[in-house]
Protein backbone atom coordinates (compact mmCIF):
# COMPACT_ATOMS: atom_id res chain seq x y z
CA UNK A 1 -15.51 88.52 -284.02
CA UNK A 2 -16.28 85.33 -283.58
CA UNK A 3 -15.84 85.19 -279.77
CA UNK A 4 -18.43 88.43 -279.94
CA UNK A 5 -20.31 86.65 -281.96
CA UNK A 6 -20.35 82.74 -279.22
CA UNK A 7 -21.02 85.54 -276.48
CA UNK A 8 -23.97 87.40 -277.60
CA UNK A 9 -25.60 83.73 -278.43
CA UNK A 10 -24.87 82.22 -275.58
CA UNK A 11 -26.23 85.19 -273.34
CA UNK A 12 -29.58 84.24 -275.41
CA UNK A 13 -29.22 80.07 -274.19
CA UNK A 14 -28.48 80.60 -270.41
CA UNK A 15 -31.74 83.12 -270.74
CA UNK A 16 -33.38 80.23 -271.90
CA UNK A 17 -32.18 77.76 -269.89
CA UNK A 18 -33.12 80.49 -266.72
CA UNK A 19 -28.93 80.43 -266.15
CA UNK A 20 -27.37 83.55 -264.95
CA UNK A 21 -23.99 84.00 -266.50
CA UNK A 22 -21.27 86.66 -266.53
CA UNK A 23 -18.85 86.88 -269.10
CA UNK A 24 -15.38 87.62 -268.91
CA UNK A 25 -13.41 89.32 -271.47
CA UNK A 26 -9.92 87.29 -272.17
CA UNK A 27 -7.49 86.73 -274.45
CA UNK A 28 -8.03 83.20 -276.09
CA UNK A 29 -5.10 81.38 -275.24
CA UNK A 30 -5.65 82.81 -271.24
CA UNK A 31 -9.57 81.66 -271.18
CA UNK A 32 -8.42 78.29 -272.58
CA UNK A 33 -5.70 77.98 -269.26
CA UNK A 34 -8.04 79.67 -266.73
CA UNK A 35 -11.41 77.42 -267.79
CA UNK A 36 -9.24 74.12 -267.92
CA UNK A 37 -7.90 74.66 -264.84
CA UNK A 38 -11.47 75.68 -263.05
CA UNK A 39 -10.56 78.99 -262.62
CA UNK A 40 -13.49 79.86 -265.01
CA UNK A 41 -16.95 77.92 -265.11
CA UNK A 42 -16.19 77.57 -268.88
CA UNK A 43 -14.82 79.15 -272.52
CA UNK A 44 -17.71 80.64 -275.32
CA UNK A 45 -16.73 78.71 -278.35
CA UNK A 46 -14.40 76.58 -279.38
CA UNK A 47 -14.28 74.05 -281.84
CA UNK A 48 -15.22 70.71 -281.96
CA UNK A 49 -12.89 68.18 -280.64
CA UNK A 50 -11.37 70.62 -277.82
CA UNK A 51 -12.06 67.88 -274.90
CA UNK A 52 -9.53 65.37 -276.35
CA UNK A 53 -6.81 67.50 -275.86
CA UNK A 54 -8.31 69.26 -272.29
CA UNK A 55 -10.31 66.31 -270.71
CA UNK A 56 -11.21 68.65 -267.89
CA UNK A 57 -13.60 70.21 -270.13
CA UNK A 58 -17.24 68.84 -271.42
CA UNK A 59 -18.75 70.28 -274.86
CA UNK A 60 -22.33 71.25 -274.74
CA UNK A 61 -23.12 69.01 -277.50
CA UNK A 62 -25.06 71.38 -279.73
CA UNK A 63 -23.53 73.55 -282.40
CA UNK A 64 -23.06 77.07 -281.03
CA UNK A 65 -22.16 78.25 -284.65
CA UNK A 66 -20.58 77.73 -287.99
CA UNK A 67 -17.06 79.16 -288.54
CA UNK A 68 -15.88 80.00 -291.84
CA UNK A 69 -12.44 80.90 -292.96
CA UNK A 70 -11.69 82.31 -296.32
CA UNK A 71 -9.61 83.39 -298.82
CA UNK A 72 -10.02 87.30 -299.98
CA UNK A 73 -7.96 88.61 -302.84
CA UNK A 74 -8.27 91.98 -304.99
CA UNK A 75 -10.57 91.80 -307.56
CA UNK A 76 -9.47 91.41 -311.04
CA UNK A 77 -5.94 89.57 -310.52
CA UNK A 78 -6.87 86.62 -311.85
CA UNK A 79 -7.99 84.88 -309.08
CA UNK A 80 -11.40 82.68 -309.92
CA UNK A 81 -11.98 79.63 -307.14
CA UNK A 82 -9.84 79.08 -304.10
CA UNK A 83 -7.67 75.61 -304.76
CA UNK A 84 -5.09 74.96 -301.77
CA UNK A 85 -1.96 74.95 -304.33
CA UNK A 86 -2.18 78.63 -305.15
CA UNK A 87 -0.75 79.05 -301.70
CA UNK A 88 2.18 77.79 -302.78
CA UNK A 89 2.62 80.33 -304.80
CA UNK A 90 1.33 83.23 -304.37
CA UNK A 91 2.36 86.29 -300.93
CA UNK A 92 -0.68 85.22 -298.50
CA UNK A 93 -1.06 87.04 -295.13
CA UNK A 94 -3.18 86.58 -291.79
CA UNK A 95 -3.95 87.44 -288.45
CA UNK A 96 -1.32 87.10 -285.77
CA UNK A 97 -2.47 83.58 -283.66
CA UNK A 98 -5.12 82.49 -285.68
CA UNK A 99 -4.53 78.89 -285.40
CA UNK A 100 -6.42 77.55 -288.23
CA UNK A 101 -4.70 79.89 -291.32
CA UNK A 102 -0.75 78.66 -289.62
CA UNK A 103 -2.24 75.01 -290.02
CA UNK A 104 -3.53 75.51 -293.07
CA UNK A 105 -0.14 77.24 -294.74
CA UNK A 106 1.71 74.32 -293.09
CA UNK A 107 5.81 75.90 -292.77
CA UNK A 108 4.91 77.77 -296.32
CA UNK A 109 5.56 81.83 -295.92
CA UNK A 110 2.85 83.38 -293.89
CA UNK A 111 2.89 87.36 -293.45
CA UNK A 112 1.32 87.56 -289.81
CA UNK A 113 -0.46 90.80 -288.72
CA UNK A 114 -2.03 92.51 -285.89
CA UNK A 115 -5.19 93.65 -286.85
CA UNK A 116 -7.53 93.35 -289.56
CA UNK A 117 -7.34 96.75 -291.07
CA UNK A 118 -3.33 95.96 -291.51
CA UNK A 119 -4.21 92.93 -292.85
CA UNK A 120 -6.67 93.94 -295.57
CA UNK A 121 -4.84 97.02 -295.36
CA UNK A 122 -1.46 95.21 -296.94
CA UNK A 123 -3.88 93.32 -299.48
CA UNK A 124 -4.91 96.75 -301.25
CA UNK A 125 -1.18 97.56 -300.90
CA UNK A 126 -0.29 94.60 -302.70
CA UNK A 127 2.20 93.74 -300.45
CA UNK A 128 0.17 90.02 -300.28
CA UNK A 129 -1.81 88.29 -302.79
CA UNK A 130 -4.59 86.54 -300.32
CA UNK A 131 -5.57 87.30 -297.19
CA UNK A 132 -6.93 83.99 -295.20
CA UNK A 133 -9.45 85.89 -292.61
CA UNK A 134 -12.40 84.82 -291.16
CA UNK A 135 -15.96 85.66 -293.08
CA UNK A 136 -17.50 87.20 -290.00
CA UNK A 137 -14.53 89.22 -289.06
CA UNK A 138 -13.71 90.46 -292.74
CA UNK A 139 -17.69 91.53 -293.08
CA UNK A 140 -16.68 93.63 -289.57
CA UNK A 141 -13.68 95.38 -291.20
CA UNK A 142 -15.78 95.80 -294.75
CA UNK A 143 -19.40 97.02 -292.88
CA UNK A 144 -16.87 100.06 -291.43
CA UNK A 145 -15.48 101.56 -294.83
CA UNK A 146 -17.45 99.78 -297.56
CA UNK A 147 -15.77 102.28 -300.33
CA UNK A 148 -11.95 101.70 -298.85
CA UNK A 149 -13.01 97.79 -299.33
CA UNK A 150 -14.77 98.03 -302.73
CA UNK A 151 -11.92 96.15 -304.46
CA UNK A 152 -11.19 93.16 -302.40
CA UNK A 153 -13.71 89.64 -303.07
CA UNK A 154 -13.93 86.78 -301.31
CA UNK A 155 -13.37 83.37 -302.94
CA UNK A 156 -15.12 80.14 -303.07
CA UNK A 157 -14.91 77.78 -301.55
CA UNK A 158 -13.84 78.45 -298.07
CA UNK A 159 -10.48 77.52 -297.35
CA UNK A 160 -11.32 76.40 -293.69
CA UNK A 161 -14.88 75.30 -292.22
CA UNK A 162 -15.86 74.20 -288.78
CA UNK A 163 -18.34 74.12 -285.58
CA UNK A 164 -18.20 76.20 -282.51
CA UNK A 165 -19.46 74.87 -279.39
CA UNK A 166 -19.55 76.35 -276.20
CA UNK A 167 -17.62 74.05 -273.20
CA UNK A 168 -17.76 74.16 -269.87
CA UNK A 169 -14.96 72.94 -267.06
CA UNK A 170 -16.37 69.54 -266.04
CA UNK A 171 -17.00 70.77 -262.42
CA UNK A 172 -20.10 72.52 -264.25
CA UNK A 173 -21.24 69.52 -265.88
CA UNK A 174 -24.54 68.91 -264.55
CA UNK A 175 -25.23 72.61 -266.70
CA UNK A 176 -24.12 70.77 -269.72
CA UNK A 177 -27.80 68.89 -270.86
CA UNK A 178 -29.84 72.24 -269.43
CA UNK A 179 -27.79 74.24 -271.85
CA UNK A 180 -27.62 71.44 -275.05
CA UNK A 181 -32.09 71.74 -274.01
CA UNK A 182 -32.03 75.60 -274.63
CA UNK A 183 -29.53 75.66 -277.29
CA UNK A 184 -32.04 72.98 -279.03
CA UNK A 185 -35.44 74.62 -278.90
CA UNK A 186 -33.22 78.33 -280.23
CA UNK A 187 -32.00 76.17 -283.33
CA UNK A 188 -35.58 74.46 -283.43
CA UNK A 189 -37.12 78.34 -283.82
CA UNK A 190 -34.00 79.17 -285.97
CA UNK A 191 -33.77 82.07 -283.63
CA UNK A 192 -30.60 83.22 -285.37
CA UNK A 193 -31.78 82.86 -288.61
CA UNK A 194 -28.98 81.40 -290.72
CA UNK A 195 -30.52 78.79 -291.62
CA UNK A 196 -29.62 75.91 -289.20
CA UNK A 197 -32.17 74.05 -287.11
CA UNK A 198 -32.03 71.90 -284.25
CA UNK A 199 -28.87 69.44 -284.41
């Protein structure tokens, strides 16, 4: 969700910035390869930081988006404020190659899953205790079957908080300031309306 979510605002900035711009549906790891190595103009949203690993790629220096990973559990287990210790302790489950919850669980037991349904799916089970998801792709799987999803709550804080910004293969760079221009007057009108203005 959160690549749906980088694509559908960036088609809004090249608009701005009078850009035309395809996108092409990839599997994250593959647009990574294909953008550092030129074969794509560029990747929707990554997080901060990506151009000290992949120097071939420049960060359009204005936040694309906030990303927000969480802790859900069912409600009613006991379960009042997320504190990193309980996951020592407790069955805790995520999605398959999300790179932030295997950091986070550092070598402790991590159920991985394919999809989101099995993973929330397993939570009303109570085959795991927490499920570490994403906000805006647990609202996805919730928004579908509201009723099926009644039981499950989402703890504060967040267990994982970031920026996404959109980067471009350096060959593209001279795109970078006409984006970070558009990108700045859309936060400016708070075009997307959560709340965060120009950078």
């Amino acid at each position: 969700m959160i690549s749906l979510a980088s694509k559908n605002r960036l088609a809004v900035v090249y608009q701005r910035a009078g850009v035309p711009v395809e996108f092409v549906p990839l599997p994250q790891k593959r647009s990574l390869v294909l953008a550092v190595e030129g074969r794509i103009d560029g990747d929707a949203g990554r997080i901060f930081g990506l151009e000290k690993q992949y120097p071939t790629m420049a960060r359009v220096d204005v936040k694309l988006l906030d990303f927000n990973g969480a802790a859900y559990v069912l409600k009613g287990r006991g379960f009042k404020r997320f504190r990193p210790e309980m996951l020592d302790k407790v069955r805790v489950g995520a999605l398959s190659g999300v790179v932030w919850a295997e950091n986070i669980m550092q070598g402790r037991r991590l159920e991985l899953i394919n999809t989101y349904e099995g993973l929330f799916g397993m939570l009303l089970e109570g085959r795991i205790d927490i499920a570490l998801s994403s906000r805006l792709s647990a609202e996805s799987v919730f928004s579908c079957n509201p009723g099926r999803y009644s039981r499950v709550q989402r703890l504060e804080p967040y267990v994982f908080k970031t920026s996404f910004y959109h980067y471009l293969n350096t060959k593209n760079a001279d795109l970078v300031p006409v984006l970070e221009k558009a990108l700045r007057e859309l936060r400016a009108e708070d075009y997307w309306r959560d709340g965060t203005r120009a950078d």
